[in-house]
N, C-alpha and C. Protein backbone atom coordinates (compact mmCIF):
# COMPACT_ATOMS: atom_id res chain seq x y z
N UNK A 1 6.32 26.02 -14.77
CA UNK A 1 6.30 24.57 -14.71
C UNK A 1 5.08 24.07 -15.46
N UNK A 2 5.73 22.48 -16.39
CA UNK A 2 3.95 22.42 -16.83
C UNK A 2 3.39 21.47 -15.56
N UNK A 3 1.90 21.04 -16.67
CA UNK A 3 0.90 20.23 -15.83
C UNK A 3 0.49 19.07 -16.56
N UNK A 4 0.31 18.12 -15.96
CA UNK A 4 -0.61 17.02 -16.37
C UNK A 4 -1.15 16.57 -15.59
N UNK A 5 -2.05 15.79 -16.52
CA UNK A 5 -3.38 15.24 -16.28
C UNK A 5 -3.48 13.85 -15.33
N UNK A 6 -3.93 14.00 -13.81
CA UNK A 6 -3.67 12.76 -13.07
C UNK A 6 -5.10 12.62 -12.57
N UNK A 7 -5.24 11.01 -13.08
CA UNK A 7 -6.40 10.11 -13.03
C UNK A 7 -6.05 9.37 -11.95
N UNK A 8 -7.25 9.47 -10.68
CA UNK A 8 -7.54 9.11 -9.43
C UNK A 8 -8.12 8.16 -9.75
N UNK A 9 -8.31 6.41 -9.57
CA UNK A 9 -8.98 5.76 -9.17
C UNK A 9 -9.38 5.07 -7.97
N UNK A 10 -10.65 4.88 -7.43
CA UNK A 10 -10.90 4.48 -6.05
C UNK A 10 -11.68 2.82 -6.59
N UNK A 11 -11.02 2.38 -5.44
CA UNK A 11 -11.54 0.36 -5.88
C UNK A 11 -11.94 0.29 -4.16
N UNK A 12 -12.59 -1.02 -4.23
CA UNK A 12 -13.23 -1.28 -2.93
C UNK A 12 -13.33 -2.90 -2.86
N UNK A 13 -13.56 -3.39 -2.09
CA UNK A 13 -14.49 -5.06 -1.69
C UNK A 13 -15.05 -4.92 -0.69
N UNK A 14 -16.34 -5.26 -1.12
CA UNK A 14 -17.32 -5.24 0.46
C UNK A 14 -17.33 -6.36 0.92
N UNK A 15 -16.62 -7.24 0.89
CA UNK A 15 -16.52 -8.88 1.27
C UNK A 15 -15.62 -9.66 1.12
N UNK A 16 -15.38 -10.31 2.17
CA UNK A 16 -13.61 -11.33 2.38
C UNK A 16 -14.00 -12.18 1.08
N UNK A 17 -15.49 -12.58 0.81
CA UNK A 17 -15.27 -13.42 -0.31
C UNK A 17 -15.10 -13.44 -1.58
N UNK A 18 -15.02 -11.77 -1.74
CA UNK A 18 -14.57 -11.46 -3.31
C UNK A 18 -12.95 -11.28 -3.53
N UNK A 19 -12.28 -11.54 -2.80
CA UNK A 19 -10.59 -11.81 -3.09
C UNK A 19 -9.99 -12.59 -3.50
N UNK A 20 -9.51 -12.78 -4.52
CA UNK A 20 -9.04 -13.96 -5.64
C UNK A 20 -7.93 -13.97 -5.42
N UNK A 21 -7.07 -14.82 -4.34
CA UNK A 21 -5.93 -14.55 -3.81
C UNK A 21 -5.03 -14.83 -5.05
N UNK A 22 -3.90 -14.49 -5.14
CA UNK A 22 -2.52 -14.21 -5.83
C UNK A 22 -1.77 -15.67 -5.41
N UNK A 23 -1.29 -16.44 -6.60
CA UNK A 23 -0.65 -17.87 -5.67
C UNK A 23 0.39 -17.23 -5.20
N UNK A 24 1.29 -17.60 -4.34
CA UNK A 24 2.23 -17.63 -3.98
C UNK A 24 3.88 -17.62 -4.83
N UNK A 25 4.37 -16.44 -4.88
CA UNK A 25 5.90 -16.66 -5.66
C UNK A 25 6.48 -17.92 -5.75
N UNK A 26 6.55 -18.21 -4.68
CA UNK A 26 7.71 -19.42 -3.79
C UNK A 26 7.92 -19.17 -2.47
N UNK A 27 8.71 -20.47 -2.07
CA UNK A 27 9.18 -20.24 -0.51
C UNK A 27 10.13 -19.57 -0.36
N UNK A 28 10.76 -18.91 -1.21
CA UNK A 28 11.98 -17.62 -0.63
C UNK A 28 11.58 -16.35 -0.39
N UNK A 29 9.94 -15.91 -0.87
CA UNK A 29 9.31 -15.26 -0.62
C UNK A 29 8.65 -15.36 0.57
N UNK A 30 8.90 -14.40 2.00
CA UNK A 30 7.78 -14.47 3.18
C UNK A 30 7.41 -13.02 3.39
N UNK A 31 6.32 -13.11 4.17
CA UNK A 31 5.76 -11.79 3.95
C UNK A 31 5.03 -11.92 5.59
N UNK A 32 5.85 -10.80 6.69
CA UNK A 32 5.32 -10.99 7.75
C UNK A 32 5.08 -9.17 8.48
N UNK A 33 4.27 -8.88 9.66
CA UNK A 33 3.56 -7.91 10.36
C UNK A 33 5.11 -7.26 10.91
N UNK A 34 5.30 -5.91 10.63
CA UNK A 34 6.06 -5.11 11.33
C UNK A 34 5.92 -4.83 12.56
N UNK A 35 5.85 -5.52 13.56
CA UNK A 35 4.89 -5.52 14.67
C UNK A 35 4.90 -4.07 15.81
N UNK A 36 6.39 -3.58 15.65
CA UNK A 36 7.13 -3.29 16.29
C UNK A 36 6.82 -1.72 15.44
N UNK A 37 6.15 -0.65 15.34
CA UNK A 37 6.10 1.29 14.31
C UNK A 37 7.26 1.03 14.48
N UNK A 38 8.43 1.50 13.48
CA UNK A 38 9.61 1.88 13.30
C UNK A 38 9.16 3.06 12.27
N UNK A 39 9.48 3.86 12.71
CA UNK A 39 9.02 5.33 11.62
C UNK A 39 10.06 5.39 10.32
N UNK A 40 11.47 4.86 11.07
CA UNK A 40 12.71 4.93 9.97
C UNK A 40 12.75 3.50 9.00
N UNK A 41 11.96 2.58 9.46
CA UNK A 41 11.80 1.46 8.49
C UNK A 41 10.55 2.06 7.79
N UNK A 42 9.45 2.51 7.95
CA UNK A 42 8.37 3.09 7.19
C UNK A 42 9.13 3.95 6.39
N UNK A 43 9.64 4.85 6.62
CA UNK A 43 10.01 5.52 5.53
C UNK A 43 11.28 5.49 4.92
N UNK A 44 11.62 3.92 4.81
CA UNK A 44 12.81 3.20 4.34
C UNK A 44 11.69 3.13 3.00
N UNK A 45 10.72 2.21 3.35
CA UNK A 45 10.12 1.37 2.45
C UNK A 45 8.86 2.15 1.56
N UNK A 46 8.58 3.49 2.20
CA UNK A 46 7.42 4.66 1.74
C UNK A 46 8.39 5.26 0.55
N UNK A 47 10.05 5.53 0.57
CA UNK A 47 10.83 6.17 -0.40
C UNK A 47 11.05 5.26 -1.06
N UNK A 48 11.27 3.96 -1.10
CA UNK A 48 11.97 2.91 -2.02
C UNK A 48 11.15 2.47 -2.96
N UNK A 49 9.77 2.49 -2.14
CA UNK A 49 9.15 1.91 -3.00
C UNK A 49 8.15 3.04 -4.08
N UNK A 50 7.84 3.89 -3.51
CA UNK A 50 7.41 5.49 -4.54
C UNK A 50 8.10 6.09 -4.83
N UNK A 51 9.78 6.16 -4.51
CA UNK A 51 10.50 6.73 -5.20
C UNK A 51 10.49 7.54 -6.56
N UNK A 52 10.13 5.99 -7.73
CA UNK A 52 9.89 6.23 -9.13
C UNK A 52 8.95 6.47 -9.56
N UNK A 53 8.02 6.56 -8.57
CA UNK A 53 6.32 6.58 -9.19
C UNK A 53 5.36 8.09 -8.19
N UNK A 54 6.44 9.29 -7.80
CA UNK A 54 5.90 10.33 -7.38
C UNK A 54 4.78 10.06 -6.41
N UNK A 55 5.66 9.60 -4.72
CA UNK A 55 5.07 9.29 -4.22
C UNK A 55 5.82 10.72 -2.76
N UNK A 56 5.04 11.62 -3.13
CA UNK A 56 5.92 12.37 -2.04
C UNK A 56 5.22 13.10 -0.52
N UNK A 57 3.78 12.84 -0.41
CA UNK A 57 2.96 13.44 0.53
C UNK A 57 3.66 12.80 1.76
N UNK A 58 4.32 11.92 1.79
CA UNK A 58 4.81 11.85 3.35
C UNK A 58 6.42 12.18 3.49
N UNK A 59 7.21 12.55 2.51
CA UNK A 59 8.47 12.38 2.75
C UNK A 59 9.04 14.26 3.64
N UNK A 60 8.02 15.05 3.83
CA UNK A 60 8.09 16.28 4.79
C UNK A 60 7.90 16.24 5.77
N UNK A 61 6.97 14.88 6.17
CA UNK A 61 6.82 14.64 7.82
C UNK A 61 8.20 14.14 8.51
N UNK A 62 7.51 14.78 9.88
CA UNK A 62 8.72 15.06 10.71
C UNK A 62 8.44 13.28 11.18
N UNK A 63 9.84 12.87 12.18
CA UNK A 63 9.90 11.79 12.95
C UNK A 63 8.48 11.58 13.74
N UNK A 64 7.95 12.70 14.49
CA UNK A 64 6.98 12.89 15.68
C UNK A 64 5.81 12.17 14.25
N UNK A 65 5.65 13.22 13.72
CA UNK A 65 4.44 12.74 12.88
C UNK A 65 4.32 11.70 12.50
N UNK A 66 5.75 10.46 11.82
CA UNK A 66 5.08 9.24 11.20
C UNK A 66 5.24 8.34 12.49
N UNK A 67 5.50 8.80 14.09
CA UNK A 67 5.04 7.92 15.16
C UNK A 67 3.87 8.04 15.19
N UNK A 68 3.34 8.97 15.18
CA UNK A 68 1.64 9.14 15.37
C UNK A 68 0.95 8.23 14.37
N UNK A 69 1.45 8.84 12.87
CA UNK A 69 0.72 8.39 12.18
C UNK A 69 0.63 6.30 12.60
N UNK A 70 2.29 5.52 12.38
CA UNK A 70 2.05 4.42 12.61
C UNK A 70 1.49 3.89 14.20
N UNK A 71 1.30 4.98 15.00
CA UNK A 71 0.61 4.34 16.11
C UNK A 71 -0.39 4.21 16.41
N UNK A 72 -1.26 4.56 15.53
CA UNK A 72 -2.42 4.92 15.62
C UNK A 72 -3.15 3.32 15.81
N UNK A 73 -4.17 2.78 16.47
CA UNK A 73 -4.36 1.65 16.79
C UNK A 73 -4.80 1.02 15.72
N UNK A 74 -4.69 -0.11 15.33
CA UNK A 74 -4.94 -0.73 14.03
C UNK A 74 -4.53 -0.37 12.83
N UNK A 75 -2.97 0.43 12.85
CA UNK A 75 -2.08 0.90 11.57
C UNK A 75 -1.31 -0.16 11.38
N UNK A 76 -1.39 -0.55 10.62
CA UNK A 76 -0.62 -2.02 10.73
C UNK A 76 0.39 -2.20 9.10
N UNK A 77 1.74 -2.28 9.11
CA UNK A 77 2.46 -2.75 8.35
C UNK A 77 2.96 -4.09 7.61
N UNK A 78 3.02 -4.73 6.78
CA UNK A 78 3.17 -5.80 6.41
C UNK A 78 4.17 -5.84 5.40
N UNK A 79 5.19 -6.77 5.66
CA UNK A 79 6.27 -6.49 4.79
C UNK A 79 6.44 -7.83 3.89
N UNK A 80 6.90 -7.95 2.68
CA UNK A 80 7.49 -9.11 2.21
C UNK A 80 8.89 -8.76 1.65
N UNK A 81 9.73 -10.07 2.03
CA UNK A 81 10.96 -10.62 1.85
C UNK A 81 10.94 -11.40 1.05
N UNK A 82 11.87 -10.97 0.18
CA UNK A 82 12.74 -11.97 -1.01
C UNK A 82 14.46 -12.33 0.38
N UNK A 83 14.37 -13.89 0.75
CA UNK A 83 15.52 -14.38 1.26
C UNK A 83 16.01 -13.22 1.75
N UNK A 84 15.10 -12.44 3.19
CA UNK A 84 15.52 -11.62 4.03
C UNK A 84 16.41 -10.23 3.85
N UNK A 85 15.41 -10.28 2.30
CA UNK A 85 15.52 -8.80 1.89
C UNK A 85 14.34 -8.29 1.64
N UNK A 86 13.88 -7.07 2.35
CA UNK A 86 12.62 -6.43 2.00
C UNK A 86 12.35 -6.08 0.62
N UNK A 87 11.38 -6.23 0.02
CA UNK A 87 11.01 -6.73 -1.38
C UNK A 87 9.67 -5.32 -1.44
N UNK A 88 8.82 -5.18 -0.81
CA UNK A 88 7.74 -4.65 -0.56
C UNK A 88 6.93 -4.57 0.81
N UNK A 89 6.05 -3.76 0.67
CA UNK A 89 5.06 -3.93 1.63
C UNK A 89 3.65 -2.86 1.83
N UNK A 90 2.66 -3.28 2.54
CA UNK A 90 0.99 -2.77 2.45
C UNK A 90 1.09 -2.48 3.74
N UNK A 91 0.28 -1.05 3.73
CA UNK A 91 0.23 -0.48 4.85
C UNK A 91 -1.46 -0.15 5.20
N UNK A 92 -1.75 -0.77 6.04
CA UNK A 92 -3.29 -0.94 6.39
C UNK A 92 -3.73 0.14 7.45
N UNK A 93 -4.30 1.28 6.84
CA UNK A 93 -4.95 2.02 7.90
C UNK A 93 -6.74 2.00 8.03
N UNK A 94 -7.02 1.51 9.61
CA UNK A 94 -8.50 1.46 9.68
C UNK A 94 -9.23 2.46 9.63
N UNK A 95 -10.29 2.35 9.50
CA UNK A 95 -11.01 4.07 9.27
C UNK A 95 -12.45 3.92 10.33
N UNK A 96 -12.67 4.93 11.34
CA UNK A 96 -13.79 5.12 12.23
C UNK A 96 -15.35 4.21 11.80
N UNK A 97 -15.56 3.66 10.56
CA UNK A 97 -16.55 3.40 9.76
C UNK A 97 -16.77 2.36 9.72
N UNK A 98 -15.48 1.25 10.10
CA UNK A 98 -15.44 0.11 9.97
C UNK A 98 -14.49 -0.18 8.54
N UNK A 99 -14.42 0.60 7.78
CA UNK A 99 -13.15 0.47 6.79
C UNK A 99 -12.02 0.37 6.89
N UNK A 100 -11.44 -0.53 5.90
CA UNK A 100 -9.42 -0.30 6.20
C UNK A 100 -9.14 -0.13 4.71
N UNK A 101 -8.30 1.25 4.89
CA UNK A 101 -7.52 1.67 3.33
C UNK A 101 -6.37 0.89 3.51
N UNK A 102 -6.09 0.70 2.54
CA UNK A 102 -4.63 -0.28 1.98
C UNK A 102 -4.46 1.43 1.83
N UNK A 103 -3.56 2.09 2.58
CA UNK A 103 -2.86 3.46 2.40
C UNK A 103 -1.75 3.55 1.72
N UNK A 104 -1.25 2.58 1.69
CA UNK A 104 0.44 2.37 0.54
C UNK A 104 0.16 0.99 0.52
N UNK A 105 0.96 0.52 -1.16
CA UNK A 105 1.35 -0.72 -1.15
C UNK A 105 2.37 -0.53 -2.55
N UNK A 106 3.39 -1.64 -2.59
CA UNK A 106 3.80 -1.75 -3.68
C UNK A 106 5.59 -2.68 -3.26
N UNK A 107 6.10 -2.14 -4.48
CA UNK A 107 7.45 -3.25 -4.37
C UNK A 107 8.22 -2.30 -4.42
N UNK A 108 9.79 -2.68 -4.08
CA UNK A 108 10.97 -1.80 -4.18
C UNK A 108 10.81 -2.17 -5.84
N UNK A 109 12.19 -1.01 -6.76
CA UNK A 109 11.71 -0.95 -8.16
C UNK A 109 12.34 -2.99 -8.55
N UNK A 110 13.58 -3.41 -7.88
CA UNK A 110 13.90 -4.77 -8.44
C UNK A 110 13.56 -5.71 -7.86
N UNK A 111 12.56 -5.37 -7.34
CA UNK A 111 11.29 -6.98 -7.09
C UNK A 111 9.77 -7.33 -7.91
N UNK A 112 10.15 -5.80 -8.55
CA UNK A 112 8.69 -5.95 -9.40
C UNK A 112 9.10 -7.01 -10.90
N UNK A 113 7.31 -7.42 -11.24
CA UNK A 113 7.81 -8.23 -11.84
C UNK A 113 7.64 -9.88 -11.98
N UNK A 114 8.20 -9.83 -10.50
CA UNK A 114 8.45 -10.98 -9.80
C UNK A 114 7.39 -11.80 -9.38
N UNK A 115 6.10 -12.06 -9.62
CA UNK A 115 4.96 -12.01 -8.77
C UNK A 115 4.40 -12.34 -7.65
N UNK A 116 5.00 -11.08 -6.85
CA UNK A 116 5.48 -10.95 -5.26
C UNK A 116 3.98 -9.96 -5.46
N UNK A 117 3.91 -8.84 -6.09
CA UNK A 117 2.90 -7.91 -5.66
C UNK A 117 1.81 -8.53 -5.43
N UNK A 118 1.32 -9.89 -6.49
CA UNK A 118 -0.22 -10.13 -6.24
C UNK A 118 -0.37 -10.84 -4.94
N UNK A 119 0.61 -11.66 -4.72
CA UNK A 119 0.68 -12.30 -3.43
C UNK A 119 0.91 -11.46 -1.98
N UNK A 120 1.47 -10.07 -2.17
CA UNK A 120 1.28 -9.39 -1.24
C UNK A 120 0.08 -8.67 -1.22
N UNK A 121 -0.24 -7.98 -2.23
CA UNK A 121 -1.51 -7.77 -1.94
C UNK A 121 -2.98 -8.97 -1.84
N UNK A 122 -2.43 -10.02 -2.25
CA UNK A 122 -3.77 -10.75 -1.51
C UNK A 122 -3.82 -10.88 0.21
N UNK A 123 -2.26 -10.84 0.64
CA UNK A 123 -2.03 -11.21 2.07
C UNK A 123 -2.76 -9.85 2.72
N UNK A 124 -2.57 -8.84 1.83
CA UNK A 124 -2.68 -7.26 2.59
C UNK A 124 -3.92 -7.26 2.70
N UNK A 125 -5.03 -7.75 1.79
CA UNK A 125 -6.58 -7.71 1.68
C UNK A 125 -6.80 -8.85 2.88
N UNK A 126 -6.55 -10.36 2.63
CA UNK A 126 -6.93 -10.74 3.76
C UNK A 126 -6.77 -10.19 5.53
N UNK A 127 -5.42 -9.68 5.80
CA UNK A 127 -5.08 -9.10 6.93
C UNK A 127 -6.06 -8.16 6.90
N UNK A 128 -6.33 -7.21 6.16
CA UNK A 128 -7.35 -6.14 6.51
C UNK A 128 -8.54 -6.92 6.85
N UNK A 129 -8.82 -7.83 6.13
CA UNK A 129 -10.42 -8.41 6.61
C UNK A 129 -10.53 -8.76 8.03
N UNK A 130 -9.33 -8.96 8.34
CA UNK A 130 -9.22 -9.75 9.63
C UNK A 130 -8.51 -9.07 10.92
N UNK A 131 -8.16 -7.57 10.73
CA UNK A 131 -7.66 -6.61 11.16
C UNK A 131 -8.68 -6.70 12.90
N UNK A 132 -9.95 -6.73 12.99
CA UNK A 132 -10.22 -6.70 14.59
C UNK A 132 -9.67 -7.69 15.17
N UNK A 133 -9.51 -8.67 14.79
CA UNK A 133 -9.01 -10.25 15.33
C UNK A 133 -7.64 -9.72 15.88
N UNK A 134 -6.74 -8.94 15.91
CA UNK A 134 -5.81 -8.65 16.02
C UNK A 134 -5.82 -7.40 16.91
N UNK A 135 -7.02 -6.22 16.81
CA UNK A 135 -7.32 -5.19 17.18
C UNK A 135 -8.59 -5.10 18.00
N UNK A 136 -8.98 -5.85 18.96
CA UNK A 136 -10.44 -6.07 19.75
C UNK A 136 -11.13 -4.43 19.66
N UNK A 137 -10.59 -3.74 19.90
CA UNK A 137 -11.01 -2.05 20.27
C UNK A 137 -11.48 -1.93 18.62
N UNK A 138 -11.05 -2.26 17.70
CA UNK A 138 -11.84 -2.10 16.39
C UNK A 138 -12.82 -2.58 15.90
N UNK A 139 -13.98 -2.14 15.50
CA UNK A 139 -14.83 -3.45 14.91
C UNK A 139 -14.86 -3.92 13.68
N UNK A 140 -15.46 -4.49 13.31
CA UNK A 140 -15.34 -5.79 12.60
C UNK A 140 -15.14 -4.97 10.70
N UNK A 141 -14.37 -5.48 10.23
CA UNK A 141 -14.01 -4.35 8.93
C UNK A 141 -15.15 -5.01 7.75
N UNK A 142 -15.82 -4.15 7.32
CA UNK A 142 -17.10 -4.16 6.11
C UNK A 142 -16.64 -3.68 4.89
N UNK A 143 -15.33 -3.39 4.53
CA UNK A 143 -15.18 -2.53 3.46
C UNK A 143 -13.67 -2.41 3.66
N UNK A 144 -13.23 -2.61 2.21
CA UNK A 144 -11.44 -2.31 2.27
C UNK A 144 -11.28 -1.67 0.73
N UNK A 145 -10.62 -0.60 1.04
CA UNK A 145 -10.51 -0.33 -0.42
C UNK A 145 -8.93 0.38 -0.42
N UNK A 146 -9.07 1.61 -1.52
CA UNK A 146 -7.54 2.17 -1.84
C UNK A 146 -7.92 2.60 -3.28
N UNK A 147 -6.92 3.94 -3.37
CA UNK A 147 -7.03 4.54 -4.46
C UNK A 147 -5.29 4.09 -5.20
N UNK A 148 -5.22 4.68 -6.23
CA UNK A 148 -4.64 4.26 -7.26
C UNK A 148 -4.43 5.18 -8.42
N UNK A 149 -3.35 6.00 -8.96
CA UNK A 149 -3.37 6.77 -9.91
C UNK A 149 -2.61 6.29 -11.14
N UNK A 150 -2.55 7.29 -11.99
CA UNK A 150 -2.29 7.54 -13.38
C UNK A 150 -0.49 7.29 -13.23
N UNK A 151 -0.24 7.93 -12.20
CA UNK A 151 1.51 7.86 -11.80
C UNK A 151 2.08 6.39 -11.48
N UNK A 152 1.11 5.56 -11.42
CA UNK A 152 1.51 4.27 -10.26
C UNK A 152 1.73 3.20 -11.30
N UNK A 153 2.65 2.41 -10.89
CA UNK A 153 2.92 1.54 -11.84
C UNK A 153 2.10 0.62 -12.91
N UNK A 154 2.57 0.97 -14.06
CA UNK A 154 1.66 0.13 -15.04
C UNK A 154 0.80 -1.06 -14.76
N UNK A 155 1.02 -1.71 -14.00
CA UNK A 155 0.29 -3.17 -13.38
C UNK A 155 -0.49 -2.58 -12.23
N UNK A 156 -0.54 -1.99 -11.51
CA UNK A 156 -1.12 -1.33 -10.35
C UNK A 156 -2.56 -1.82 -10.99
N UNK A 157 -3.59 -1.53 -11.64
CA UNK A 157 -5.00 -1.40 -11.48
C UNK A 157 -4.99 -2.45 -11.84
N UNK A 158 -4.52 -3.42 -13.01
CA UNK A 158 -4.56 -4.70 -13.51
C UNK A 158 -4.40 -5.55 -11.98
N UNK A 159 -3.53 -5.64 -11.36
CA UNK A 159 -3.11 -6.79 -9.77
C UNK A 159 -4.56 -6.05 -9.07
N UNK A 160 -5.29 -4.94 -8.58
CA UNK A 160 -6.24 -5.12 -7.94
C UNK A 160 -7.38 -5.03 -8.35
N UNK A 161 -8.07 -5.28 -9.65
CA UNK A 161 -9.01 -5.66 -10.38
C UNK A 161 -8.91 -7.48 -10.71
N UNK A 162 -7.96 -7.95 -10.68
CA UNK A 162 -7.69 -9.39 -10.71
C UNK A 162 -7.67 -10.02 -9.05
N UNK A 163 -7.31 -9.24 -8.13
CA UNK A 163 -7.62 -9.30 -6.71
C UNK A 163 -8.92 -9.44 -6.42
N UNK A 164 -10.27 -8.79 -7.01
CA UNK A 164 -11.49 -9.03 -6.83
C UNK A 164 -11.66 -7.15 -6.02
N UNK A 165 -10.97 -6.24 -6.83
CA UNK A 165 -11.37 -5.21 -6.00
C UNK A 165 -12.43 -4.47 -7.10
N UNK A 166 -13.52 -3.85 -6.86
CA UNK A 166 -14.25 -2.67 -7.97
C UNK A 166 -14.07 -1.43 -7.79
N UNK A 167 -13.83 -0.50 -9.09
CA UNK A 167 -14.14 0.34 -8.80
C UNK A 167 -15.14 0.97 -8.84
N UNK A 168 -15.09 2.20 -7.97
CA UNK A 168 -16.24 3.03 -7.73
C UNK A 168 -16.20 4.22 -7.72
N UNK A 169 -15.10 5.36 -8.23
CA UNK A 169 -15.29 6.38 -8.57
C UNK A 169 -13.85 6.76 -8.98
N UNK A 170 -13.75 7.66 -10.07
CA UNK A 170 -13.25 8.09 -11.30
C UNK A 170 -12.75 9.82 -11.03
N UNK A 171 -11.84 10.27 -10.90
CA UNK A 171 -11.24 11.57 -11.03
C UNK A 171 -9.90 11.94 -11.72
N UNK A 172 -10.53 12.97 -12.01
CA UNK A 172 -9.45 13.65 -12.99
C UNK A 172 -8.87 14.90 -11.82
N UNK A 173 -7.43 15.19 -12.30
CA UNK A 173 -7.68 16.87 -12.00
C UNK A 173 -6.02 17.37 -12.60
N UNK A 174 -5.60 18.47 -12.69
CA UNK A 174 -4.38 19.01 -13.30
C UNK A 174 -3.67 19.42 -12.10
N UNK A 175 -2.36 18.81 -12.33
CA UNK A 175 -1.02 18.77 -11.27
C UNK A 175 -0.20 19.26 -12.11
N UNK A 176 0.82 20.20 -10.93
CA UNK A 176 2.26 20.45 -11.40
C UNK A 176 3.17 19.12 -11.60
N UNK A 177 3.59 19.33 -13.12
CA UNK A 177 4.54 18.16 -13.60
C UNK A 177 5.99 18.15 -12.30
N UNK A 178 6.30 17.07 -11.53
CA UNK A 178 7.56 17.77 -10.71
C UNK A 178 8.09 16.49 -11.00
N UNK A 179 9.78 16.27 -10.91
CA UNK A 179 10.58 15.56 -11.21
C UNK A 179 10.47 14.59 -10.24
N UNK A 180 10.77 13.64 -10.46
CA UNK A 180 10.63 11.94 -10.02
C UNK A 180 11.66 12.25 -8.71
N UNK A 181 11.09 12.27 -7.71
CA UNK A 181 12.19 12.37 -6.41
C UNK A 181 13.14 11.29 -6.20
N UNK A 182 13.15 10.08 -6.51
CA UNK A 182 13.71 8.85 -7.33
C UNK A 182 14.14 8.34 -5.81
N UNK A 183 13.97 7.27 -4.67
CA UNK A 183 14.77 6.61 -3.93
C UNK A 183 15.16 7.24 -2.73
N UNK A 184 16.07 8.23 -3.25
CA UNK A 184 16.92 8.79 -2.19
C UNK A 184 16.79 10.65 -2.36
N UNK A 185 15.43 11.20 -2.32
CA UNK A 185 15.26 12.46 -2.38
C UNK A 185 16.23 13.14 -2.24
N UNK A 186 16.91 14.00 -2.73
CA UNK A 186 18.11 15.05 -2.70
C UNK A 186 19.11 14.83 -3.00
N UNK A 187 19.33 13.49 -3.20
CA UNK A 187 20.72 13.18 -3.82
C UNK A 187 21.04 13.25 -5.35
C-alpha cells in the first residue's frame, strides 16, 4: 500500500472576543443542542459527514463506547438543519484544563457550500465559550481549539482562520493511503 503525506493543523482562541461570527444562511437554516446522546444519531452524522474526507477513528467503536464517549459530562452535540433536514453538526468535548475541543465538525457532502459551515461553526465556538453555563460541575472554558488536516475539506482552515481561530502548531507525518470509506462503510 502507498503513503502520503498528512499535515496536522492545531488552531485555538483564548477568548470569546476573538470570534468573528459567520452571518447567518437564512431562516430555513436552524441549528439546535442534541440534548438527548443518541449514539446512532452520532454516528449517523460522524459517517455522513467524514465519509468523503477519511474520517474513520470512530466508525470501530462499539454502541457501549460512543455512550460513554457522548456521556461524558459536558459532551455536547449541536446540530444544524436545512428545513428539518440535518445539514451538519460540532461536537464539543471539554477537557480537565478548562478547554473545549470542537472534536468533529463539518456538513453532510450536499450542504456544503451553502454557508451553513461558518454559521455553524460560529454557533459551535460560542456554545463552547459558554459550555459551564449549561454544565455548573465544569469550569469556566479559557481556551477552545481543534485540529484540522490535509484530508479535510478544502475550506476547512480558510472558515476557522476567518472565525478568529490561530494557529499554533504544525505536523507532518506519513500514513497509509486507504480508500475513502465514503457514507455508508462497506457498501
Amino acid at each position: 500500500m502507498s503513503t502520503i503525506t498528512l499535515t496536522t493543523w492545531s488552531l485555538e482562541m483564548t477568548s470569546p472576543a476573538e470570534l468573528v461570527p459567520a452571518a447567518p444562511p437564512g431562516p430555513e437554516v436552524t441549528i439546535s443542542r442534541a440534548e438527548v446522546p443518541s449514539p446512532e444519531f452520532s454516528r449517523f452524522l460522524y459517517a455522513s459527514v467524514g465519509g468523503d474526507i477519511h474520517w474513520t477513528d470512530r466508525l470501530s467503536l462499539t454502541r457501549a463506547q460512543w455512550v460513554e464517549q457522548l456521556g461524558r459530562p459536558g459532551v455536547e452535540t449541536w446540530v444544524a438543519y436545512d428545513r428539518g433536514t440535518p445539514a451538519g453538526y460540532v461536537e464539543l468535548d471539554p477537557q480537565d484544563d478548562g478547554g473545549v475541543e470542537i472534536m468533529y465538525f463539518g456538513l453532510l457532502p450536499d450542504f456544503r457550500g451553502r454557508r451553513i459551515g461558518g454559521h455553524l461553526l460560529s454557533v459551535g465556538v460560542a456554545r463552547a465559550w459558554s459550555l459551564a453555563e449549561r454544565w455548573p460541575e465544569r469550569e469556566a472554558t479559557r481556551r477552545v481549539w481543534l485540529h484540522t488536516c490535509s484530508q479535510d475539506g478544502p475550506t476547512a482552515m480558510d472558515n476557522y482562520l476567518k472565525r478568529g481561530f490561530k494557529l499554533f502548531r504544525t505536523e507532518t507525518s506519513q500514513k497509509e493511503a486507504a480508500p475513502t470509506p465514503g457514507p455508508w462503510p462497506g457498501a
